[in-house]
N, C-alpha and C. Protein backbone atom coordinates (compact mmCIF):
# COMPACT_ATOMS: atom_id res chain seq x y z
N UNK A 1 39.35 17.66 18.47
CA UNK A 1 38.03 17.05 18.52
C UNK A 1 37.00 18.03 17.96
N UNK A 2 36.08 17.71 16.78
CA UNK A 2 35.48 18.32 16.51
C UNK A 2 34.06 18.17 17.24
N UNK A 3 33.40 19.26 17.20
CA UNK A 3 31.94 19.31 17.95
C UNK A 3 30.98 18.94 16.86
N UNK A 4 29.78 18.38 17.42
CA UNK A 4 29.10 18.09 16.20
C UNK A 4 27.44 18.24 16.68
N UNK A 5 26.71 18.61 15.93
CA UNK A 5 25.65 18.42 16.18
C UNK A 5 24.60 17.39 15.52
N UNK A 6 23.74 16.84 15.71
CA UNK A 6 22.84 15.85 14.82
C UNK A 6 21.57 15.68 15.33
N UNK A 7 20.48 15.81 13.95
CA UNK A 7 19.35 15.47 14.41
C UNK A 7 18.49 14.26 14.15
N UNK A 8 17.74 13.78 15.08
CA UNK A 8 17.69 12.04 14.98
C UNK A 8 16.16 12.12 15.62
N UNK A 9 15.51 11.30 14.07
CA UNK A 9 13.86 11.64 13.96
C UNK A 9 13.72 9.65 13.61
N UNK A 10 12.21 9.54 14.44
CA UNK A 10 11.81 8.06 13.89
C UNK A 10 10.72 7.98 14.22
N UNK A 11 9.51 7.57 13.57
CA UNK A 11 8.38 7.21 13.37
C UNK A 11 7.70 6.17 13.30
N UNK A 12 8.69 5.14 13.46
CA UNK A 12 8.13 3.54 13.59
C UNK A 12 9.01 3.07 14.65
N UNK A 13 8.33 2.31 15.57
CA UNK A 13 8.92 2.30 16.84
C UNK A 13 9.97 3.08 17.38
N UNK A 14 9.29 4.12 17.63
CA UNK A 14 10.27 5.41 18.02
C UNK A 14 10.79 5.39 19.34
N UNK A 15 10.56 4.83 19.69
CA UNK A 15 10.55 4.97 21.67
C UNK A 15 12.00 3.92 21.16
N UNK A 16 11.93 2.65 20.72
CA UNK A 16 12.67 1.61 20.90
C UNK A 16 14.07 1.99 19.91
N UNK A 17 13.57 2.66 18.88
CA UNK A 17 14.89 3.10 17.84
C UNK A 17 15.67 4.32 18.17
N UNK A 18 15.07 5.08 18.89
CA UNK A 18 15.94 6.48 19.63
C UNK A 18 16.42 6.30 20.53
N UNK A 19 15.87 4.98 21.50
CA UNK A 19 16.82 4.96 22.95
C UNK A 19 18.13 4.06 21.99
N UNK A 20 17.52 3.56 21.34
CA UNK A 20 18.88 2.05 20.07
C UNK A 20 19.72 3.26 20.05
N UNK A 21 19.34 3.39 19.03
CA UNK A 21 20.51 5.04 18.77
C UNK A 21 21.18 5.44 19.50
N UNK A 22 20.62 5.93 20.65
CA UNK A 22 21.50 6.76 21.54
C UNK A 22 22.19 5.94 22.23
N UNK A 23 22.30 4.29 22.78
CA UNK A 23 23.03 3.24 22.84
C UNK A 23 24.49 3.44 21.91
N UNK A 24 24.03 3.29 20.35
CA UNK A 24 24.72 3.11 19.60
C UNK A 24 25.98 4.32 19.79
N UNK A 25 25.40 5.35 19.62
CA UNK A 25 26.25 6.53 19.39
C UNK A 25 27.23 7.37 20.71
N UNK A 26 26.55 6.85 22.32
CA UNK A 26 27.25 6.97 23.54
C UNK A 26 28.35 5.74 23.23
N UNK A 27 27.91 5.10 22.87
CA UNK A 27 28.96 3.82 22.95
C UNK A 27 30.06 3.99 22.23
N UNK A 28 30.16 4.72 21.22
CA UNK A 28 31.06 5.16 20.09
C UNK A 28 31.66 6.67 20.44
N UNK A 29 30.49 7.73 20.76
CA UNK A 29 31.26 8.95 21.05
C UNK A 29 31.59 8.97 22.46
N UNK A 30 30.93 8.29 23.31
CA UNK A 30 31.04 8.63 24.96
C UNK A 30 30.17 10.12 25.34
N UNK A 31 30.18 10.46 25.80
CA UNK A 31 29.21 11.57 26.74
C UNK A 31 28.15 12.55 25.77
N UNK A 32 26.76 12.46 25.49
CA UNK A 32 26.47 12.92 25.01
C UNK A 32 25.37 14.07 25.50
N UNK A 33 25.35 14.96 24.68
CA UNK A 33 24.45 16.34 25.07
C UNK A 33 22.98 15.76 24.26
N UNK A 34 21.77 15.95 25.44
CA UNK A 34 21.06 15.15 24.50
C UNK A 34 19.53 16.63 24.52
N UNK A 35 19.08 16.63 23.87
CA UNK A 35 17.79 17.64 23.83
C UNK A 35 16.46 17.04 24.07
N UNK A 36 15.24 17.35 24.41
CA UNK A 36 14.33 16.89 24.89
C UNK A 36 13.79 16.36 23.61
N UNK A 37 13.02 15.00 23.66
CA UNK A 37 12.44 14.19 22.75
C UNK A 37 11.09 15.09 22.44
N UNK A 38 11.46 15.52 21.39
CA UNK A 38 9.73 16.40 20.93
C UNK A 38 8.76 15.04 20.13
N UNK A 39 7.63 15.18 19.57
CA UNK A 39 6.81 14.32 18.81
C UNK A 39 5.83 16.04 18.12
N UNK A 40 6.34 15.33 16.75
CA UNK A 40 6.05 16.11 15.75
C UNK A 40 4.94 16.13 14.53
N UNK A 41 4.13 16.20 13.96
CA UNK A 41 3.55 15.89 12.55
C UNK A 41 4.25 15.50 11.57
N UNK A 42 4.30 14.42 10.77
CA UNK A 42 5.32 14.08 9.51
C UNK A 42 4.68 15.19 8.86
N UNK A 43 6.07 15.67 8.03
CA UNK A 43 6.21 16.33 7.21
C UNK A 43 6.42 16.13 5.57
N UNK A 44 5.39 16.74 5.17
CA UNK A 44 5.68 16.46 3.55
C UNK A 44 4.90 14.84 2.92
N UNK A 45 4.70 14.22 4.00
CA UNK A 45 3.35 12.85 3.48
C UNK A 45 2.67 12.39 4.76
N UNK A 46 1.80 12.04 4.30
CA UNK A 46 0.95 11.23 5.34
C UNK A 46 1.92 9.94 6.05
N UNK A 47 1.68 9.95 7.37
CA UNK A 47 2.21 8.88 7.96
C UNK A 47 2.24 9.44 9.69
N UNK A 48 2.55 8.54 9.80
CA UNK A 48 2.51 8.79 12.11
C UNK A 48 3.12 9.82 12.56
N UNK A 49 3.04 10.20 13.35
CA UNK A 49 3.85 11.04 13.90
C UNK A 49 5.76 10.76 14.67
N UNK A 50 6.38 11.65 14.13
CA UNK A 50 7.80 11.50 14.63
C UNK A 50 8.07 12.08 16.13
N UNK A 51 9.43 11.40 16.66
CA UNK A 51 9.83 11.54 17.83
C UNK A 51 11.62 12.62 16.97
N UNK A 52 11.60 14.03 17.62
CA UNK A 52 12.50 13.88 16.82
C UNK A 52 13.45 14.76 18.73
N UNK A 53 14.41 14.69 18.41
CA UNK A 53 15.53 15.42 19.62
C UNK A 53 16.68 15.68 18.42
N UNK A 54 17.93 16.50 19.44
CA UNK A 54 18.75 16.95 18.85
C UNK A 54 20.32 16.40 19.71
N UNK A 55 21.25 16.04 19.14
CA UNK A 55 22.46 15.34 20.29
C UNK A 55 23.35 16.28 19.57
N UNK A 56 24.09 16.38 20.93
CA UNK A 56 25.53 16.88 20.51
C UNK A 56 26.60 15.85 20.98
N UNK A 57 27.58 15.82 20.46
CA UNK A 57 28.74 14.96 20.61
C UNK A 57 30.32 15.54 20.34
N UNK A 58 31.39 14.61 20.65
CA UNK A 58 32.72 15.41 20.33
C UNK A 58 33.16 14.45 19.65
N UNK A 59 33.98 14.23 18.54
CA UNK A 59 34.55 13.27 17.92
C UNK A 59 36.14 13.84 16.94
N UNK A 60 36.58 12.91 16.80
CA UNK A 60 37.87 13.08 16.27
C UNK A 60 37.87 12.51 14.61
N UNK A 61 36.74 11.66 14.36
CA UNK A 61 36.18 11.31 13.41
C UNK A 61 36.47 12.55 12.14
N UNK A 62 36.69 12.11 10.49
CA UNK A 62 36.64 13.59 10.13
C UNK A 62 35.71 13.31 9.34
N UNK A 63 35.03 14.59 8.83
CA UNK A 63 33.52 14.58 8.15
C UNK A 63 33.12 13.34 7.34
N UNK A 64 33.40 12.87 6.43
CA UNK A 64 32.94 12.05 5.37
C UNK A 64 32.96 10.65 5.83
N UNK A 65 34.12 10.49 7.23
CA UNK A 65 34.01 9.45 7.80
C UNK A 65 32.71 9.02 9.36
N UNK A 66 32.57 10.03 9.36
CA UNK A 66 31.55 10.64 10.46
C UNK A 66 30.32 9.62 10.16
N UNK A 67 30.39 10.62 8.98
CA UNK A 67 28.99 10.83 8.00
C UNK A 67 28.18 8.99 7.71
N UNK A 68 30.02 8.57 7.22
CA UNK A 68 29.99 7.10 6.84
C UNK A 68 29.26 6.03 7.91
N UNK A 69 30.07 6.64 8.97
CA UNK A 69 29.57 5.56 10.26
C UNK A 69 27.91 6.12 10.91
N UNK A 70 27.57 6.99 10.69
CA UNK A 70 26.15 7.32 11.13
C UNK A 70 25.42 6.64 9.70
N UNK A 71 25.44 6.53 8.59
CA UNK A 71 24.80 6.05 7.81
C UNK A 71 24.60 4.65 8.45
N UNK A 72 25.64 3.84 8.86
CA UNK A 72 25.81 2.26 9.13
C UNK A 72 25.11 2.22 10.20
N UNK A 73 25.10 3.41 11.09
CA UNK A 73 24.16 3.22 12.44
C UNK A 73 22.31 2.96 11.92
N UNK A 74 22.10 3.88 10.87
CA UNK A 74 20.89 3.48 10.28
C UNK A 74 20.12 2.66 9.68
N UNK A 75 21.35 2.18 9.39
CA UNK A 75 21.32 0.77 8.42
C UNK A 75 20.82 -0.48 9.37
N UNK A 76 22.09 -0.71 10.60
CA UNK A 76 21.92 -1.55 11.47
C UNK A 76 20.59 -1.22 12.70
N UNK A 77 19.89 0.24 12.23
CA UNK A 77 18.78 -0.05 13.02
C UNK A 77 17.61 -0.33 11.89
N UNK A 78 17.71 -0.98 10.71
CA UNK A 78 16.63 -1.16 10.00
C UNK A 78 16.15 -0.13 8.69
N UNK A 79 17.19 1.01 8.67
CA UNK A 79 17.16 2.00 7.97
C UNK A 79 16.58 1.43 6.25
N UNK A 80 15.55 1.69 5.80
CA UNK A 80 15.42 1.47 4.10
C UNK A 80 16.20 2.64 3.53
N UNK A 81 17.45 2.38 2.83
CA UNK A 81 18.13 3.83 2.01
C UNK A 81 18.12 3.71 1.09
N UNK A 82 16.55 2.82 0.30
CA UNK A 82 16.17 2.96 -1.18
C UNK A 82 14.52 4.27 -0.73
N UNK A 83 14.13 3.89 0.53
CA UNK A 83 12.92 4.39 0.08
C UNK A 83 12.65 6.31 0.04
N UNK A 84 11.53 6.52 -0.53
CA UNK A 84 11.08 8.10 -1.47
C UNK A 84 11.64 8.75 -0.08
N UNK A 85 12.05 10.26 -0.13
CA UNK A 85 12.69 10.99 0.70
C UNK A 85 11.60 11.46 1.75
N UNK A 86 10.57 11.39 1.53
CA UNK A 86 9.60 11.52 2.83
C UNK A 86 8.49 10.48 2.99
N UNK A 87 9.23 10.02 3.66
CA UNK A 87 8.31 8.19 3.99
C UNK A 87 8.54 8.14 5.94
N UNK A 88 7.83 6.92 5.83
CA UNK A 88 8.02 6.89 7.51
C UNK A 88 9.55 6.01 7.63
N UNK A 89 10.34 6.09 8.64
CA UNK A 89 11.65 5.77 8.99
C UNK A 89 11.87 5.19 10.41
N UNK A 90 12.43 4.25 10.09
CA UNK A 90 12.83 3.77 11.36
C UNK A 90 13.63 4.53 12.56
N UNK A 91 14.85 5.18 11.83
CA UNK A 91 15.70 6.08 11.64
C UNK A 91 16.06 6.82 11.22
N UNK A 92 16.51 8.15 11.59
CA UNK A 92 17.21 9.28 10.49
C UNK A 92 18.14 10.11 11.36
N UNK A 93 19.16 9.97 10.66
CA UNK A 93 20.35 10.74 11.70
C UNK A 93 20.68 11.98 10.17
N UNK A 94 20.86 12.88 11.05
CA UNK A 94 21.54 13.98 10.19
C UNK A 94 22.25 14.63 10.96
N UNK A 95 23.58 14.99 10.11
CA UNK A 95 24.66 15.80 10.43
C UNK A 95 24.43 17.55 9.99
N UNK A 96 23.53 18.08 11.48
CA UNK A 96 23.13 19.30 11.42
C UNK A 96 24.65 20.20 11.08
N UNK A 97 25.87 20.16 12.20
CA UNK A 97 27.06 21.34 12.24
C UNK A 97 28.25 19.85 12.64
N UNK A 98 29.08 20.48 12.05
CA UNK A 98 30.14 20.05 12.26
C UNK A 98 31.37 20.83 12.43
N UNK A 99 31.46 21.43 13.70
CA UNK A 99 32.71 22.87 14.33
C UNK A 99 31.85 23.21 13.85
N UNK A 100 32.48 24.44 12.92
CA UNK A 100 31.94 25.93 12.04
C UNK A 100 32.20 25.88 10.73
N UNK A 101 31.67 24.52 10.44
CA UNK A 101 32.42 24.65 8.75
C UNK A 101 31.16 24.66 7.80
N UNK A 102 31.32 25.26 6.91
CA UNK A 102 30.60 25.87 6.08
C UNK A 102 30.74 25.15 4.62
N UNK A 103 29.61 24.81 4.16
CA UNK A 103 30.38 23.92 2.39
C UNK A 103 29.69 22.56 2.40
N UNK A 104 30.51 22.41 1.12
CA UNK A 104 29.69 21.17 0.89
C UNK A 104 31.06 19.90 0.91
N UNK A 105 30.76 19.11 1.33
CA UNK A 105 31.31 17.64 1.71
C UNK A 105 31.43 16.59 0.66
N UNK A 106 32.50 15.88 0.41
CA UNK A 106 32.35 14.66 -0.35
C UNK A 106 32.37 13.47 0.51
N UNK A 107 31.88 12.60 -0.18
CA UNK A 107 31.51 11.28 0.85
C UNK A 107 32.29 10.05 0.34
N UNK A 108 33.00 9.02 0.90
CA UNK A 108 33.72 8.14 0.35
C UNK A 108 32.71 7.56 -0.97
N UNK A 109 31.51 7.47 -0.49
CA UNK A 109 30.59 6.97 -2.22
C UNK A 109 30.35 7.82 -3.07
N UNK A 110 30.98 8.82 -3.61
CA UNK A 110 30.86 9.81 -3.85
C UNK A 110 29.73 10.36 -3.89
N UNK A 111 28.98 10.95 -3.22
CA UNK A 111 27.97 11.40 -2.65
C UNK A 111 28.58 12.64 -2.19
N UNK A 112 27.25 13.72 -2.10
CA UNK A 112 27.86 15.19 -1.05
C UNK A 112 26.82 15.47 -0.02
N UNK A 113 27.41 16.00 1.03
CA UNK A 113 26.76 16.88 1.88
C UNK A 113 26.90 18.23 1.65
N UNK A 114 25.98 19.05 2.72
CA UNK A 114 26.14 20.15 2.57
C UNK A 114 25.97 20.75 3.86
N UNK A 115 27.26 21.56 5.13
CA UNK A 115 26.44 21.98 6.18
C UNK A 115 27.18 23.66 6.16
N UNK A 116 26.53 23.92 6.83
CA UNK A 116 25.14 23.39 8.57
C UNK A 116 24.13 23.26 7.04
N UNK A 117 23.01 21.92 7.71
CA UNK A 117 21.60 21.62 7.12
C UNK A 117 20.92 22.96 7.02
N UNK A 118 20.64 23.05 5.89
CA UNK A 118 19.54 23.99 6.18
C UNK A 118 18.16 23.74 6.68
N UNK A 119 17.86 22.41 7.23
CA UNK A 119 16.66 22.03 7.88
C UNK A 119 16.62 22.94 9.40
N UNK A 120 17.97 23.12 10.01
CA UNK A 120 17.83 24.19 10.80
C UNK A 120 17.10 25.08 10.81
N UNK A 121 17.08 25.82 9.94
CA UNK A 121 16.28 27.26 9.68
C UNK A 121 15.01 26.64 9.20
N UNK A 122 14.46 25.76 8.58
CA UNK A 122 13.19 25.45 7.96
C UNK A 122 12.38 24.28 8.85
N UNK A 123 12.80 23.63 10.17
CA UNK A 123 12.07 22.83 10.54
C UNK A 123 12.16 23.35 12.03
N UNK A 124 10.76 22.96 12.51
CA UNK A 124 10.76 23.43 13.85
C UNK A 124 11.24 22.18 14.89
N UNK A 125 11.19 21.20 14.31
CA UNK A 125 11.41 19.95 15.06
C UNK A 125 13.37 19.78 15.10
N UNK A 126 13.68 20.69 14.47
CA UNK A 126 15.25 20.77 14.49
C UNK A 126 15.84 22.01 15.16
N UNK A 127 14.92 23.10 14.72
CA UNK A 127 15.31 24.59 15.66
C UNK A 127 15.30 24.58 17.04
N UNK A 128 13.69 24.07 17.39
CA UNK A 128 13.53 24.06 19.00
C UNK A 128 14.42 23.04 19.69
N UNK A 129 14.66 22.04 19.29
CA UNK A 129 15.69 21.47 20.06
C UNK A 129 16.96 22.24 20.40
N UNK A 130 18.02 22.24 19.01
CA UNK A 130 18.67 23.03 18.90
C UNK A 130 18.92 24.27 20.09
N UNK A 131 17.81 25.38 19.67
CA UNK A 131 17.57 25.88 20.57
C UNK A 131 17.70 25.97 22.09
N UNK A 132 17.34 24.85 22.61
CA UNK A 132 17.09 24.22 24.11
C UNK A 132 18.55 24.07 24.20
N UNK A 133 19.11 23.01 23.52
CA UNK A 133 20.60 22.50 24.30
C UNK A 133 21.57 23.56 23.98
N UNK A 134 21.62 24.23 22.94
CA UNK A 134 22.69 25.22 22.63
C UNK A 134 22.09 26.77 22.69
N UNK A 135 21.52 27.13 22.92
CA UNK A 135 20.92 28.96 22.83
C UNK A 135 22.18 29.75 22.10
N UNK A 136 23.03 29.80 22.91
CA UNK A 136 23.86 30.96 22.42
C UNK A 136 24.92 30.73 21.34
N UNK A 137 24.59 29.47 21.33
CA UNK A 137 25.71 29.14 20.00
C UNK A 137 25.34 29.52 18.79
N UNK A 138 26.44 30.22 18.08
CA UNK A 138 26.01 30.70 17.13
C UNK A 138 26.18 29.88 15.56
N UNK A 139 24.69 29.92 14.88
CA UNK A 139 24.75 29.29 13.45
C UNK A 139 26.08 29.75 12.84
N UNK A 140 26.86 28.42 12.32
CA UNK A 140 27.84 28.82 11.50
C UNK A 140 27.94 29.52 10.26
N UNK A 141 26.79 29.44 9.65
CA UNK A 141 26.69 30.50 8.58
C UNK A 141 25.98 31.64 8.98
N UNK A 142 24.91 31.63 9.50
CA UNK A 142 24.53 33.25 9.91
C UNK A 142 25.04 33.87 10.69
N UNK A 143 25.32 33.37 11.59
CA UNK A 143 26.35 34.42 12.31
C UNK A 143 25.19 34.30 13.92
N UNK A 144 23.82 33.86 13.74
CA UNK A 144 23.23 34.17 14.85
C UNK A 144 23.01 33.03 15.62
N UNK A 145 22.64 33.50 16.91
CA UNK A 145 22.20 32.56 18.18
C UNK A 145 21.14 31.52 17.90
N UNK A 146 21.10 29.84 17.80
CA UNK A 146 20.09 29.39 18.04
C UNK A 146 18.98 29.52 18.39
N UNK A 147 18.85 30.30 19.53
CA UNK A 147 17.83 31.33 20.50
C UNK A 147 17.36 32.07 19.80
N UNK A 148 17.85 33.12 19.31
CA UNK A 148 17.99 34.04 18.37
C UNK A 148 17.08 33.91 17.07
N UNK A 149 17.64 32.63 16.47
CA UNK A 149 16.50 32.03 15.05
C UNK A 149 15.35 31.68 15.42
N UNK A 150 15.03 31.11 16.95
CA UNK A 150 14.36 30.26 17.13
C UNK A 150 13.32 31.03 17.20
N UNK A 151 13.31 32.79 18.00
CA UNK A 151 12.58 33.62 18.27
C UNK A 151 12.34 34.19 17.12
N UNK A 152 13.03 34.37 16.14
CA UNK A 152 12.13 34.64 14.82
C UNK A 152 11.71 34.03 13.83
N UNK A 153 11.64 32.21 14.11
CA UNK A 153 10.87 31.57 13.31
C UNK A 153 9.46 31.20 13.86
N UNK A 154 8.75 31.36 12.75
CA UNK A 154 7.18 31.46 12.71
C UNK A 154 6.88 29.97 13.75
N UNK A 155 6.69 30.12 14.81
CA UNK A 155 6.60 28.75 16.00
C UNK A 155 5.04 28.69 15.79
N UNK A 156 4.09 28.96 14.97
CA UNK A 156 3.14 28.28 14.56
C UNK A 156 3.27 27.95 13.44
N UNK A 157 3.81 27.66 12.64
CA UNK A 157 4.05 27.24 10.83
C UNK A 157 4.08 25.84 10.96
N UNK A 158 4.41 24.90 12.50
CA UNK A 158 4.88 23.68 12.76
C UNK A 158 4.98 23.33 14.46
N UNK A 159 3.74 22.44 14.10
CA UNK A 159 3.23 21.77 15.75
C UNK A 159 4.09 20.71 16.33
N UNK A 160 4.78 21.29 17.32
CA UNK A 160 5.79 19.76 18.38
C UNK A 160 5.26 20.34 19.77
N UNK A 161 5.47 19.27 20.75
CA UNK A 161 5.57 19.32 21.86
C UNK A 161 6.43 17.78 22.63
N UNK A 162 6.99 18.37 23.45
CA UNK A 162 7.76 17.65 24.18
C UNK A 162 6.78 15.97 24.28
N UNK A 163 7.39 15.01 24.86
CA UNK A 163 7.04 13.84 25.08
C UNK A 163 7.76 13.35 26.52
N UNK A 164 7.61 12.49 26.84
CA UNK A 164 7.89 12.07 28.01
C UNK A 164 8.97 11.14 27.79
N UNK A 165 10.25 10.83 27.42
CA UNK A 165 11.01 10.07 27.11
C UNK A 165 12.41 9.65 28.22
N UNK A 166 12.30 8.16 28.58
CA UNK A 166 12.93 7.62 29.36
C UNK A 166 14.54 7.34 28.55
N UNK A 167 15.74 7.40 28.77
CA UNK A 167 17.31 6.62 28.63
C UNK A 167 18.19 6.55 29.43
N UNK A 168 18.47 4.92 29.91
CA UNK A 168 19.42 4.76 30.91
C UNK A 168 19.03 5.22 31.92
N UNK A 169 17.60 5.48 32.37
CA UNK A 169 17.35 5.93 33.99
C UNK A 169 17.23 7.22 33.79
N UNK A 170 17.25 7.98 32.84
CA UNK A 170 17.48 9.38 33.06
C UNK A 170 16.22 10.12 31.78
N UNK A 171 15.30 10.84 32.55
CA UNK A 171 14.60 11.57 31.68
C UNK A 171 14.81 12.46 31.03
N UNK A 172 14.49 12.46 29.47
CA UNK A 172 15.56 13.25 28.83
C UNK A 172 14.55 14.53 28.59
N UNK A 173 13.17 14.64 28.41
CA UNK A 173 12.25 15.60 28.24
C UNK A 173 11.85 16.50 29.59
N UNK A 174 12.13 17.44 29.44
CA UNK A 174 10.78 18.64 30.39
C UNK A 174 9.75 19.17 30.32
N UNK A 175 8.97 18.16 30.72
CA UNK A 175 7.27 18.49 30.58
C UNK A 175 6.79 19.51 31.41
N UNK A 176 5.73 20.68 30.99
CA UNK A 176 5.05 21.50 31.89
C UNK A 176 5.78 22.14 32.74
């Protein structure tokens, strides 16, 4: 079973498409590690503000097929996968780590990935989560602690704070 990490951002009915999601993806992986729902500034265009968290999961799934079925999860929540790369989204799942593998991925459409994301290291709405549920795990390519990056990325370059977010009875944020 591989470990996986993913980060899952939405800006148009966010409350209703992140608890969808996390429906979708307990239902498929079973037990999930979930990180506190931050709300963030869109990045890179004008538009609302995002709800973004970080899940971990275990799956037996192998990469490109992973990859395949989280695309379909986006799709079936309303996902546009024509529109410009920084627009507002219903949905966005990304495949932050997958184990410790390092490289780039082919995709049954021939398409590629590439992990670990490097949005890790460049977004704060992906570090600080990160951060929170995993600390000591170490980035598969650098070699360092979540914790570790998190304390030396510039935590004013990019404004989040937690939100108050309800799933299945269980509050997933720690406020104050």
């Amino acid at each position: 079973m591989a470990q996986v990490y993913l980060s899952l951002g939405s800006n148009i009915d966010r409350q209703r498409y992140i608890a969808s999601c996390l429906d979708s993806l307990s239902q498929r992986y079973g037990v999930l590690e979930i990180s506190s729902i931050y709300e963030s500034e869109a990045i890179g265009f004008a538009g609302e503000c995002f709800y973004n968290l970080v899940v971990g999961l275990k799956t037996d799934q192998a990469l490109p097929e992973l990859f395949a079925r989280l695309r379909q999860i986006e799709l079936d929540h309303d996902r546009c996968r024509h529109a410009v790369k920084f627009s507002s989204r219903t949905l966005d799942i990304d495949i932050l780590t997958y184990d410790d593998f390092v490289g780039e991925f082919k995709v049954d459409d021939g398409s590629r990935g590439c992990l670990p994301r490097d949005e890790i290291t460049k977004n704060a709405f992906v570090l600080l989560p990160l951060a929170e549920l995993v600390p000591d795990r170490l980035h598969p390519g650098l070699g360092r602690s979540y914790q570790q990056l998190w304390q030396a990325y510039d935590q004013d370059s990019q404004s989040l704070w937690p939100v108050s977010f309800f799933w299945q009875g269980r509050q997933l944020s720690q406020l104050g």
